[in-house]
Protein backbone atom coordinates (compact mmCIF):
# COMPACT_ATOMS: atom_id res chain seq x y z
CA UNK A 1 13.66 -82.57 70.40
CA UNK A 2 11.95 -80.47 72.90
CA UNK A 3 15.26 -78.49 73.42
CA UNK A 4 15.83 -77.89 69.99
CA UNK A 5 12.87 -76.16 69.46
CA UNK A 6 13.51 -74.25 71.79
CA UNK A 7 17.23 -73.15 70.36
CA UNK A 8 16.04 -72.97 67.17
CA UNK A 9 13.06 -70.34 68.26
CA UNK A 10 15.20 -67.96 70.97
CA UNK A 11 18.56 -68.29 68.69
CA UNK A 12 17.87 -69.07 65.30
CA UNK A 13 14.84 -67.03 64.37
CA UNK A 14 15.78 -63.71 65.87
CA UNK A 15 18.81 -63.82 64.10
CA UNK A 16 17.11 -64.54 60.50
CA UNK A 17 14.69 -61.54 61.37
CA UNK A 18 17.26 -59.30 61.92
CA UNK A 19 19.60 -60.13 58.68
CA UNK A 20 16.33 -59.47 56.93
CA UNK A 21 15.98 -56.58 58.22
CA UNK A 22 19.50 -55.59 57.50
CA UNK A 23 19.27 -56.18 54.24
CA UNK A 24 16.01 -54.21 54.07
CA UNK A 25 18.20 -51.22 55.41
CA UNK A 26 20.70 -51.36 53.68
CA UNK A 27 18.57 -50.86 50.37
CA UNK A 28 16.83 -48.15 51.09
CA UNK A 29 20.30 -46.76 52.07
CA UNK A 30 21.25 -47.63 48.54
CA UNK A 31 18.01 -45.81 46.85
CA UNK A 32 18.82 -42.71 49.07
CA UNK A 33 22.36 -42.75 48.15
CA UNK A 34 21.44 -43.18 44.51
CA UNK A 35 18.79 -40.49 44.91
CA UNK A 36 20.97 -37.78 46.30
CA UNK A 37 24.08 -38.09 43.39
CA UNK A 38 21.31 -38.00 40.51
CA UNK A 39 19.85 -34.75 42.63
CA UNK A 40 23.78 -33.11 43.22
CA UNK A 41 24.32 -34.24 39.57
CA UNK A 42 21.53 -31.92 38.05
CA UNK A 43 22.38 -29.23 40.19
CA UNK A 44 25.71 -29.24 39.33
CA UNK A 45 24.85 -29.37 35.48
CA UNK A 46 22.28 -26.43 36.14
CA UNK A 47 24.76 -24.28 37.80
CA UNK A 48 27.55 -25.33 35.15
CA UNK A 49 24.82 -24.59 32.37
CA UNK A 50 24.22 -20.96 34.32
CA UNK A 51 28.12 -20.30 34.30
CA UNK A 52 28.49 -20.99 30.63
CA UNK A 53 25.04 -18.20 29.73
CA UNK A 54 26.17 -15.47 32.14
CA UNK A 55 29.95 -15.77 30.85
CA UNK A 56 28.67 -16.17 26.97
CA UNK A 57 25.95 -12.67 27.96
CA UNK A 58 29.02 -11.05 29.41
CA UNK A 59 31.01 -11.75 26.30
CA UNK A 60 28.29 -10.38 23.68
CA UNK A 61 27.98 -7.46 25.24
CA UNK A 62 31.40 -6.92 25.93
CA UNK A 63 31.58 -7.24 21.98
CA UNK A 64 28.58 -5.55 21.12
CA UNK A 65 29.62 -2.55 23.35
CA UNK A 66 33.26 -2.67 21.49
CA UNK A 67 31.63 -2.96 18.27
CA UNK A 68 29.32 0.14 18.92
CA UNK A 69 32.58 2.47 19.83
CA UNK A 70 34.20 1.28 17.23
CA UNK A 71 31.81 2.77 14.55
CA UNK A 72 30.57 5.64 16.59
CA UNK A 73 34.24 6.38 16.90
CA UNK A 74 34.43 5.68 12.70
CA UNK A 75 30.99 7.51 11.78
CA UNK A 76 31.21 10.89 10.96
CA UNK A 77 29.46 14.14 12.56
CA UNK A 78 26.37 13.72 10.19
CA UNK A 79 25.20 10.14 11.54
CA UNK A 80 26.21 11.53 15.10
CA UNK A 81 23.45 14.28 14.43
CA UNK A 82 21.17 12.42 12.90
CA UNK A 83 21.39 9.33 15.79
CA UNK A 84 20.88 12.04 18.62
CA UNK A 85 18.52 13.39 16.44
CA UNK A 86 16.70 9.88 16.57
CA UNK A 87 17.46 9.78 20.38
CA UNK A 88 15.38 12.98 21.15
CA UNK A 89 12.51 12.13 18.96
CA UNK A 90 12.76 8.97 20.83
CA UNK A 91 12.55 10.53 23.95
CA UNK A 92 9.77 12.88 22.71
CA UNK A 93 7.71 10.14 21.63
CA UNK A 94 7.94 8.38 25.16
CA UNK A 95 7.13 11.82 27.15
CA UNK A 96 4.30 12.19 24.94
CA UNK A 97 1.96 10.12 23.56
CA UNK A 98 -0.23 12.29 21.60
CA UNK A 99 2.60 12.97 19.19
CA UNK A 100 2.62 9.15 18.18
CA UNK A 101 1.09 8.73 14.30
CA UNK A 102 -1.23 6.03 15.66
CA UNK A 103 -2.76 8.32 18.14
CA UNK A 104 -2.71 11.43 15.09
CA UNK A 105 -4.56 9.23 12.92
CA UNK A 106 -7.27 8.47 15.17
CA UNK A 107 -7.34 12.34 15.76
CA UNK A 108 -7.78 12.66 12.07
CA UNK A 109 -10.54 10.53 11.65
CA UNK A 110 -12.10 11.35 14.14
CA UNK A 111 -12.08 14.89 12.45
CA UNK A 112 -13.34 13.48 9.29
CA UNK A 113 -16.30 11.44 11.12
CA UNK A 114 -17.97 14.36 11.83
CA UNK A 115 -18.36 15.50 8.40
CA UNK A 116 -16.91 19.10 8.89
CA UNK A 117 -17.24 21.51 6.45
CA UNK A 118 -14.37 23.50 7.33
CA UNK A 119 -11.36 23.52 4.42
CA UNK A 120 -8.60 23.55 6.66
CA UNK A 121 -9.34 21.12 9.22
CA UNK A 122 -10.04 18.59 6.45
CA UNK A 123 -7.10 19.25 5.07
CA UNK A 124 -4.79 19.04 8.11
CA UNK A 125 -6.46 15.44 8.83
CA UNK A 126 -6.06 14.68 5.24
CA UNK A 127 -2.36 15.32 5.32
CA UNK A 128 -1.71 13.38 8.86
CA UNK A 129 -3.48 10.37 6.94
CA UNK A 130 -2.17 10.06 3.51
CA UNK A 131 1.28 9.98 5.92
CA UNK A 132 0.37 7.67 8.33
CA UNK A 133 -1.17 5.00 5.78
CA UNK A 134 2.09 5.72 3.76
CA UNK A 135 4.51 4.49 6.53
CA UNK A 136 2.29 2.39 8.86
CA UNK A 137 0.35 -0.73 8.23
CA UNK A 138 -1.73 -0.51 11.14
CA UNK A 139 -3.08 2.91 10.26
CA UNK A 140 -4.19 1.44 6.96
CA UNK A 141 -5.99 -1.08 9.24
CA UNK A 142 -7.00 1.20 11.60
CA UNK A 143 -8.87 3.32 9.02
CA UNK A 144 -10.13 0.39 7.20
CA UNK A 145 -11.99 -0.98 10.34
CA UNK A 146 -12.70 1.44 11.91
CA UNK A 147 -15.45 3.45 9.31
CA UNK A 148 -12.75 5.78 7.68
CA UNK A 149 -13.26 4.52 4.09
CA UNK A 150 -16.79 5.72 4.19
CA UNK A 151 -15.30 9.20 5.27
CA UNK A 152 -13.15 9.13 3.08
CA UNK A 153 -15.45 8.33 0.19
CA UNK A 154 -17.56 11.20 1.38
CA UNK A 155 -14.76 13.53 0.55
CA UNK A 156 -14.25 12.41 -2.29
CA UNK A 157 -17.67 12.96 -3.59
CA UNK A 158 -17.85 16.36 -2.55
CA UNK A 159 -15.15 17.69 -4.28
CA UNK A 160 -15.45 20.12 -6.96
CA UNK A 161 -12.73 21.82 -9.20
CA UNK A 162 -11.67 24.75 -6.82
CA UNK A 163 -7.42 24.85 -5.71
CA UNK A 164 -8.02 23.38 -2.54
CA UNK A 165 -10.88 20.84 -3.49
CA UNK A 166 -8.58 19.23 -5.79
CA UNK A 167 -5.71 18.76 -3.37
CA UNK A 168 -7.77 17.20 -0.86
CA UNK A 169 -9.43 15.04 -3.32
CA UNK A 170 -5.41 13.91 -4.43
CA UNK A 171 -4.91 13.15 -1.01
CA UNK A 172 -7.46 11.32 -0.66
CA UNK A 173 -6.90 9.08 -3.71
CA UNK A 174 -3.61 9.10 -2.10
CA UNK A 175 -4.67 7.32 0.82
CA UNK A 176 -6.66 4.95 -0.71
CA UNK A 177 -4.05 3.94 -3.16
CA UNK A 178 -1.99 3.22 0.17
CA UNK A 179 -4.39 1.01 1.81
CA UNK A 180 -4.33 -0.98 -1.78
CA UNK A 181 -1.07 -1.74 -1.53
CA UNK A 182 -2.07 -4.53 1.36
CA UNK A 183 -3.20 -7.38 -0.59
CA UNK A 184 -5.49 -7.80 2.24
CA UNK A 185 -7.25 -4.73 2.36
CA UNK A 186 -8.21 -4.38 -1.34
CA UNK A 187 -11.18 -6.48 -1.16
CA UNK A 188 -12.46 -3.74 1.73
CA UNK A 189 -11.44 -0.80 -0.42
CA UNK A 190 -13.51 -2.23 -3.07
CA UNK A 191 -16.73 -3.58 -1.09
CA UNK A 192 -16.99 -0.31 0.91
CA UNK A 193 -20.27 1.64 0.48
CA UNK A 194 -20.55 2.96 -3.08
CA UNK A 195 -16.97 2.64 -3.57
CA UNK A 196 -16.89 2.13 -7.40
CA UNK A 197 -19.69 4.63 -7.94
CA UNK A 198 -18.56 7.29 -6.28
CA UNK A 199 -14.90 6.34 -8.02
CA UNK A 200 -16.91 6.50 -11.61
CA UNK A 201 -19.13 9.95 -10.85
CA UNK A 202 -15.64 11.66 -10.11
CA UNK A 203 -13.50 9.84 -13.30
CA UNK A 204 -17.12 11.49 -14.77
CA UNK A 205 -16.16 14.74 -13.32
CA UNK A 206 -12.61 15.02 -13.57
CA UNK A 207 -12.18 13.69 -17.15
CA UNK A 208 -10.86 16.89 -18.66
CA UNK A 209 -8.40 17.04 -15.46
CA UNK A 210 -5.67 14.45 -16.56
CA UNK A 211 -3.88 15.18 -12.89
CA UNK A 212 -7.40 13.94 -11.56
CA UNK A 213 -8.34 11.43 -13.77
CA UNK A 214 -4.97 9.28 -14.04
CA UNK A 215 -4.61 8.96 -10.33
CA UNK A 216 -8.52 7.62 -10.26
CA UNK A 217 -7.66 5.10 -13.21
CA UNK A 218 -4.82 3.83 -11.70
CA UNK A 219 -6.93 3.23 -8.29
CA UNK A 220 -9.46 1.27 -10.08
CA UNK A 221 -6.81 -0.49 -11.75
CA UNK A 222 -5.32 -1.25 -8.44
CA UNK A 223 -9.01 -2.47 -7.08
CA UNK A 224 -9.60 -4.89 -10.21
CA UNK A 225 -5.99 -6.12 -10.36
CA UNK A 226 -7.50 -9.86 -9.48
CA UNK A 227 -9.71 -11.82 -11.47
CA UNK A 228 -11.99 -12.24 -8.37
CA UNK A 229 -12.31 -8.83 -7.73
CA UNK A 230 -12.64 -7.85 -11.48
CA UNK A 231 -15.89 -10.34 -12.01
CA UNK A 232 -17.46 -8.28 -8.48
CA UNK A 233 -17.71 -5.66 -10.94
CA UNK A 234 -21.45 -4.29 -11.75
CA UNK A 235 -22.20 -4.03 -15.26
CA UNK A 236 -23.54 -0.56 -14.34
CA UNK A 237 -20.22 0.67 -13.39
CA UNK A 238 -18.69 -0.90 -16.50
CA UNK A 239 -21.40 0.73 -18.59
CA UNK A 240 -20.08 4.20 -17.25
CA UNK A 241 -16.62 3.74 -17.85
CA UNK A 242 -17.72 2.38 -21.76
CA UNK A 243 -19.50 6.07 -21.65
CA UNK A 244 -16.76 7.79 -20.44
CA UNK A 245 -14.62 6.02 -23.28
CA UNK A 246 -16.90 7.21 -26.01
CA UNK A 247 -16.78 10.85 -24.71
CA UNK A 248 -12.23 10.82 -24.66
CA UNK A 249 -12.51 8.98 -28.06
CA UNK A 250 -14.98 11.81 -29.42
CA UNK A 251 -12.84 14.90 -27.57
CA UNK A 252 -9.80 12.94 -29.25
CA UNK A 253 -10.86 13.32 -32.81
CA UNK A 254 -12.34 16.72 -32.18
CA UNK A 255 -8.83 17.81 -31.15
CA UNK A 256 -6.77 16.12 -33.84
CA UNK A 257 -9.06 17.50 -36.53
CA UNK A 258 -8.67 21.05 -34.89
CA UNK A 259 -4.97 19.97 -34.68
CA UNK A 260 -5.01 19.55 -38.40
CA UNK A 261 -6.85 22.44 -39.46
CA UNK A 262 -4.37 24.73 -37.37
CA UNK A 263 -1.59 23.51 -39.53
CA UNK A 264 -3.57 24.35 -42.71
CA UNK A 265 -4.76 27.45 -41.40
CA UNK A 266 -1.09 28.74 -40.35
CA UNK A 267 -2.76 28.99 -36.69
CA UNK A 268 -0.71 30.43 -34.07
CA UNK A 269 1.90 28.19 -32.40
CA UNK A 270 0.77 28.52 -28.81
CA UNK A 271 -2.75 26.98 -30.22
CA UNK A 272 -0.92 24.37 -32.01
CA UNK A 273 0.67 23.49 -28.40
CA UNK A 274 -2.13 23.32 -26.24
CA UNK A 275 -3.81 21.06 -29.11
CA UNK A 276 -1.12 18.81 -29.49
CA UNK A 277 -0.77 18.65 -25.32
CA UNK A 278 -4.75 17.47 -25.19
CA UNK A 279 -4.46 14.85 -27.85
CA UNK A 280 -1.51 13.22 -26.47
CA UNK A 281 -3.22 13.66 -23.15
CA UNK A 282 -6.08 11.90 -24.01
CA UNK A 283 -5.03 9.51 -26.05
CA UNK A 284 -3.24 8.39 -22.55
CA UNK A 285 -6.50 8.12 -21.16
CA UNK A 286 -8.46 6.51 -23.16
CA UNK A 287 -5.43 3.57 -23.64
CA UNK A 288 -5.48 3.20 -19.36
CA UNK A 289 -9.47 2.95 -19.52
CA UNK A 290 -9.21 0.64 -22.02
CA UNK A 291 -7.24 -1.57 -20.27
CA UNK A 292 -9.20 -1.30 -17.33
CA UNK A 293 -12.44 -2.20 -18.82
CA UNK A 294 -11.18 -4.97 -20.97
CA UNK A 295 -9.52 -6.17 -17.93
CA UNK A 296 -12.94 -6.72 -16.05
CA UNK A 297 -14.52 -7.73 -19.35
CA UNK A 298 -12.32 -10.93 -19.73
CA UNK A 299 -12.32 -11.95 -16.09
CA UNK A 300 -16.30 -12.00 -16.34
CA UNK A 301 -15.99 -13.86 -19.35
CA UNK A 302 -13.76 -16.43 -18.18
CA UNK A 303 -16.14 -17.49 -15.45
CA UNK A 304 -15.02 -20.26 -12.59
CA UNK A 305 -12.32 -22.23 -12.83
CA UNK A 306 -12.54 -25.76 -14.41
CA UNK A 307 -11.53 -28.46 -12.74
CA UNK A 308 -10.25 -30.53 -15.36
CA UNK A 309 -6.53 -30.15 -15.94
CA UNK A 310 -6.95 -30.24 -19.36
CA UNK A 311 -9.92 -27.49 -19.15
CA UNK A 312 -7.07 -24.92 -17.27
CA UNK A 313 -5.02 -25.46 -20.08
CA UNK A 314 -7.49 -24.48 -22.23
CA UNK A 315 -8.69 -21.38 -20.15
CA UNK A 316 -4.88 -20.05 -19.87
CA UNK A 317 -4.73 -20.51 -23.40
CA UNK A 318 -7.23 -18.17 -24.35
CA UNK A 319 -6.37 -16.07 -21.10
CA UNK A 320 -3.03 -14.92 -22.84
CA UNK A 321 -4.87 -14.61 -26.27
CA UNK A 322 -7.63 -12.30 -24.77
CA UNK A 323 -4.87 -10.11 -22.90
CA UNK A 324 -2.76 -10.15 -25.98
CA UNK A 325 -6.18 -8.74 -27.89
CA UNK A 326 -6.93 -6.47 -24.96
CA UNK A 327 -3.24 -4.84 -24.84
CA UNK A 328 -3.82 -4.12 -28.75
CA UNK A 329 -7.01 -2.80 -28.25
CA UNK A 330 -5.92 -0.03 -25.86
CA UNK A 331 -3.62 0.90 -28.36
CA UNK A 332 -6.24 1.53 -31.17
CA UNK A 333 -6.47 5.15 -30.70
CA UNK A 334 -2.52 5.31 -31.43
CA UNK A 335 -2.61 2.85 -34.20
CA UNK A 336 -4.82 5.67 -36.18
CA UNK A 337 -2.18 7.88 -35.59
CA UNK A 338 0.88 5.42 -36.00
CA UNK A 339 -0.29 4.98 -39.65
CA UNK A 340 -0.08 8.88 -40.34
CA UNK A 341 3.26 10.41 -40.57
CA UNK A 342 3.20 13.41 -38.70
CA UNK A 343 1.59 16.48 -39.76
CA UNK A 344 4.70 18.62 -41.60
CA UNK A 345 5.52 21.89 -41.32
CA UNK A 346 4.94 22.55 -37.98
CA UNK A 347 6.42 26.46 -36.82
CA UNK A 348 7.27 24.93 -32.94
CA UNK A 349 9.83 22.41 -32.37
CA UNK A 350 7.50 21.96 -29.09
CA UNK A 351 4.81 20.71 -31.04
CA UNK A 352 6.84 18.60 -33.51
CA UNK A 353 7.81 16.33 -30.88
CA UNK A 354 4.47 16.25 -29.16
CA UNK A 355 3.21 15.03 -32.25
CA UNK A 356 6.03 12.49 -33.04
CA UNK A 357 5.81 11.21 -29.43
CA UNK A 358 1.82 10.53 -30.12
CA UNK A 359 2.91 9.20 -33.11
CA UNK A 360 4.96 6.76 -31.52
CA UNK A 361 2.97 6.04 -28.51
CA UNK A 362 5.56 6.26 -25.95
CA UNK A 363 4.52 9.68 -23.73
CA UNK A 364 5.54 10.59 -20.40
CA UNK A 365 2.72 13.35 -18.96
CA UNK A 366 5.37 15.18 -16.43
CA UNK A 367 8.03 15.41 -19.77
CA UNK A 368 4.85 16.55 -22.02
CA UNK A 369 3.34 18.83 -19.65
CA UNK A 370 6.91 20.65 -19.08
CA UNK A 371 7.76 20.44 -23.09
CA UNK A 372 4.46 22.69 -23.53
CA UNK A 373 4.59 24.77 -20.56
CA UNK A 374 1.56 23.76 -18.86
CA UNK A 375 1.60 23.58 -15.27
CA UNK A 376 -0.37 21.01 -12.58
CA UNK A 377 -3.65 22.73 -10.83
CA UNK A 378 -3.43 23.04 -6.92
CA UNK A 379 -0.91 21.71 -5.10
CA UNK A 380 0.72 24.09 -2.72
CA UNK A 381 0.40 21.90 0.21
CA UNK A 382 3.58 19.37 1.29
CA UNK A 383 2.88 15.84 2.66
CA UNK A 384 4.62 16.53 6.17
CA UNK A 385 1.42 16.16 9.07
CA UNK A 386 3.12 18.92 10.89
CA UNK A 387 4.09 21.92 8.61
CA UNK A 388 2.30 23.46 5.82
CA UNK A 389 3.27 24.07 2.56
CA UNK A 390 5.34 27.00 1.50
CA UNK A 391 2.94 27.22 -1.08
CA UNK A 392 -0.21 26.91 0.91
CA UNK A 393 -2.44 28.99 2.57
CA UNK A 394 -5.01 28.22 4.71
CA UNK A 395 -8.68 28.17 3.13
CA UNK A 396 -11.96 29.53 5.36
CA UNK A 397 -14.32 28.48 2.72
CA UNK A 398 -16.64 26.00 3.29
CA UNK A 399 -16.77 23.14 0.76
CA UNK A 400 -19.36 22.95 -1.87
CA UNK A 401 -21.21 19.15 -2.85
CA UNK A 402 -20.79 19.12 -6.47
């Protein structure tokens, strides 16, 4: 017994320890065999995967290169100007920076920050803006954030009725009719500091200048063109605009009596013209400022929203019906005129269709204004922020507050 203990612990065990440990080996062999083909696997399918994108790069722009000759070598001389054209300006633009529009604009309001009096300065920044808010987004946000709305409401209250008064003050609607256009930048337009009031004291102003007074319409048409916006309204303002009404409807019937009485009297044609050019003229404007303030008028009177399904029904119900009433209204000043056949026996073809286009109520003001020879005030200067008009000239006057 003795001696097969002692076999069993010099023989047996020592061999038992060492198959264990064998087997112990032999599976961390196994992990570190398994280890390195998953590691050579994903380096081969990396390197495969970087084959495949460098020979698919190589290809597209083997193609795209091809392509490119193939129309440069189709396209005539005229887009081979105009791209090295686009090249140099390119190349200008990188080499300097203070030729970029974003860096021009900040020039130009800069210029209009300080509240200069001189002409010509305001009306080079004018020009670099109403450009750079026409073609840039940014430079509509630029000058909406950064205080130019307030400069350029400034302008546009001190404008009077000289030349170059006038053209700054359509370049300045200008501008603002461009930041409008962003949906998003309306509600600033509108909320800026005396905004509508300043708007109103120059429709005030400029109400015998139909270039002047249409563009300023159409801008507060453009500010009110939501119902939220509309209701933000003060009933000041739309008290003014009510005034302003009374005084076209009064200068309308002063001019279609005087209209009249020239046909009676045998009055001279050129009288006849200008006449008939006013009344169609203003019966334009009062139909726009109609619309306008009937356009505020129902969105106050609709008040909030309803939440009842039922209720919205209701509401766009008598939506449409108060449009339908307001788009009739602004036609009340032709319907007097719609229910007269025009005035016979006029000398002037000229004023013959003047009439019979007032009669109808379809008018186009650049058609009218070249049918009767009548020609837009100011105006010389181009929109380019770089060269001046042929027309223009530049103006050492300082400008006076009206």
């Amino acid at each position: 017994m003795r001696i097969a203990l002692v076999v069993i612990s010099q023989t047996l065990v020592p061999i038992f320890r060492a198959r264990q440990q064998l087997r112990r080996l032999r599976a961390a062999f196994q992990a570190r065999v398994q280890a390195a083909i998953v590691l050579q696997a994903g380096v081969r399918l990396w390197l495969a995967r970087r084959r495949l994108v460098l020979t698919v790069s190589a290809a597209t722009k083997i193609q795209a290169a091809w392509r490119g000759h193939a129309v440069r070598r189709r396209a005539g001389w005229h887009k081979q100007e105009a791209r090295r054209r686009l090249e140099q300006a390119a190349l200008e633009a990188r080499t300097a920076p203070h030729r970029h529009i974003g860096y021009r604009t900040r020039e130009a309001l800069e210029m209009l920050a300080r509240h200069t009096k001189n002409l010509t300065q305001v009306v080079a920044a004018v020009e670099v803006i109403e450009v750079s808010t026409r073609y840039s987004r940014d430079c509509c946000d630029l000058i909406a954030q950064h205080g130019g709305l307030e400069a350029l409401l400034q302008l546009v209250r001190s404008c009077n009725r000289s030349m170059p008064c006038q053209d700054v003050f359509d370049r300045t609607l200008a501008i603002l009719s461009n930041i409008c256009r962003h949906k998003a930048l309306v509600s600033e337009v509108m909320h800026a500091n005396g905004c509508l009031a300043a708007l109103t004291e120059r429709m005030q102003y400029f109400r015998e200048e139909e270039e002047m007074f249409n563009p300023l319409v159409t801008l507060l048409q453009r500010l009110t063109a939501t119902d939220a916006l509309a209701t933000d309204v003060p009933p000041s303002v739309t008290k003014s605009w009510e005034g302003i009404l009374q005084l076209l409807q009064r200068t309308f019937e002063r001019e279609k009596k005087y209209l009249e009485r020239l046909e009676v009297q045998k009055g001279s044609d050129v009288s006849a013209r200008e006449s008939a050019r006013k009344v169609v003229v203003v019966q334009q404007q009062i139909q726009s400022l109609e619309l306008l303030i009937n356009r505020c008028q129902t969105a106050k009177d609709e008040g909030p929203a309803a939440p009842d399904s039922a209720r919205d029904k209701d509401k766009d119900q008598d939506k449409d019906a108060t449009r339908k009433q307001a788009t009739a209204g602004g036609k009340t000043a032709t319907s007097v005129l719609a229910a007269q056949p025009p005035i016979p026996g006029y000398k002037n073809t000229l004023v013959k269709e003047a009439v019979r286009g007032m009669a109808s109520g379809g008018h186009a003001p650049n058609t009218l204004n070249k049918a009767t020879g009548v020609k837009r005030s100011g105006g010389g200067v181009t929109s380019s922020p770089v060269q001046p008009g042929k027309g223009s000239r530049p103006f050492n006057r300082r400008m006076d507050a009206s």
